[in-house]
Protein backbone atom coordinates (compact mmCIF):
# COMPACT_ATOMS: atom_id res chain seq x y z
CA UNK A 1 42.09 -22.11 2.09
CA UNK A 2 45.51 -22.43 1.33
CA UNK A 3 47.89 -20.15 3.30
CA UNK A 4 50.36 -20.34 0.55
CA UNK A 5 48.61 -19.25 -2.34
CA UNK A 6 49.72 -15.53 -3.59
CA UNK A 7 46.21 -14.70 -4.19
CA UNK A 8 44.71 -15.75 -1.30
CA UNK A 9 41.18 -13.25 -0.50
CA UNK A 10 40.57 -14.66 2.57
CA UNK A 11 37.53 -15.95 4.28
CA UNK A 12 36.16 -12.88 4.82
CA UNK A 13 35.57 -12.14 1.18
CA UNK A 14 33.30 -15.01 0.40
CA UNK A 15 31.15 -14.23 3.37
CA UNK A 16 30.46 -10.69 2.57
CA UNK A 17 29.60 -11.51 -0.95
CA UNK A 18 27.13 -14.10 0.55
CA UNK A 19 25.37 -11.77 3.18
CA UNK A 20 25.30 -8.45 0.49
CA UNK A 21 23.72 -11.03 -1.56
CA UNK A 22 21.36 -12.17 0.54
CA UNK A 23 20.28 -8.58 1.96
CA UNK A 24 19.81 -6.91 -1.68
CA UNK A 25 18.04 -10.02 -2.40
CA UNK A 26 15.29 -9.86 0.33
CA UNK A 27 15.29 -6.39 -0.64
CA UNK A 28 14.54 -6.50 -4.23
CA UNK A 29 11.83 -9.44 -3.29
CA UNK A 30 10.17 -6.99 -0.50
CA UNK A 31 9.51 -4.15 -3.18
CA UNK A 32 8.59 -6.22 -5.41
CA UNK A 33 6.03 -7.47 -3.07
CA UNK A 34 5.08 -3.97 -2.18
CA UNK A 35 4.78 -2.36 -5.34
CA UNK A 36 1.76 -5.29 -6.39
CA UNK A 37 0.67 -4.67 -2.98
CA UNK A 38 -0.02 -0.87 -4.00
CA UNK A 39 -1.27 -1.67 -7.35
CA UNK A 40 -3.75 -3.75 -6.15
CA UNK A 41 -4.78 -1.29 -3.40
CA UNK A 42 -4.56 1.25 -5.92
CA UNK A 43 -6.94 -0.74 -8.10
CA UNK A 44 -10.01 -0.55 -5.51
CA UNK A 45 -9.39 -4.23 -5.11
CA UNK A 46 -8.92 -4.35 -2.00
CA UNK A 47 -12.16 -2.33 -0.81
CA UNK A 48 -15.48 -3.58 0.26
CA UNK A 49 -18.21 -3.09 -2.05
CA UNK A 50 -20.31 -1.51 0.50
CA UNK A 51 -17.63 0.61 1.67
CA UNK A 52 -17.14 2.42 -1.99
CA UNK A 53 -21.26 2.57 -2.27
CA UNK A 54 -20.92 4.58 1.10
CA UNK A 55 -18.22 7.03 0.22
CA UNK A 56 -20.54 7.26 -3.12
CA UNK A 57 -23.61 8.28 -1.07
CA UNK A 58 -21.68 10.84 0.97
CA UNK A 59 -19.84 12.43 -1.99
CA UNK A 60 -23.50 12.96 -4.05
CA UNK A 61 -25.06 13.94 -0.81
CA UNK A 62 -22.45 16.85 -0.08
CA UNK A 63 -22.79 17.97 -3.95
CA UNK A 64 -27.15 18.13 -3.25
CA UNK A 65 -26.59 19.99 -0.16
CA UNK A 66 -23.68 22.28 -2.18
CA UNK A 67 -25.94 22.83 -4.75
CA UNK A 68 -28.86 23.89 -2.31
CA UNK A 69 -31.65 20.96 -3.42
CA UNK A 70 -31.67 19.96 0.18
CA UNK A 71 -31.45 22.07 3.49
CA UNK A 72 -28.95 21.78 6.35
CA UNK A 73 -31.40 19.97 8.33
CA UNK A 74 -31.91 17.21 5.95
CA UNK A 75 -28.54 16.82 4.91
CA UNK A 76 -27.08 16.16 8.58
CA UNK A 77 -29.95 13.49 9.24
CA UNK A 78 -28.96 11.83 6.02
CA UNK A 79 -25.04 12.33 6.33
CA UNK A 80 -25.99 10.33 10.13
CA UNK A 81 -27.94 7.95 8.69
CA UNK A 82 -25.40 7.05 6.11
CA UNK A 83 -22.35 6.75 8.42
CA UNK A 84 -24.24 4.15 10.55
């Protein structure tokens, strides 16, 4: 630094520009890193095969009980069964 320059920012300046920098970056890098994160996840990627078969099961075994082809007692024995 020269203390005799007229326009002399300081030391001050060049450090803030360094840290905003550095913050927006680690920012921009973070979403970034998020949002293919959720993609992904959005996807089904990120789910176990035998977790999506499962959630299959119990869907088309609420729609047979909701569309009365099997009783109330079969329905919770298989509902049990299939959360196992």
């Amino acid at each position: 630094m020269c203390p005799f320059c007229p326009h002399n920012f300081g030391l001050g300046f060049g450090q803030t520009a360094f840290w905003v920098g550095t913050v927006l970056s680690i920012l921009f890098w973070s979403a970034f890193i998020y949002f293919i994160y959720w993609l992904i996840k959005r996807a089904g990627w990120l789910e176990r095969p035998e977790a999506r078969g499962r959630e299959n099961a119990l869907r088309i075994l609420d729609e047979r009980f909701a569309k009365g082809e099997i009783d109330k007692k079969e329905y919770e024995e298989r509902k049990r069964d299939l959360q196992k």
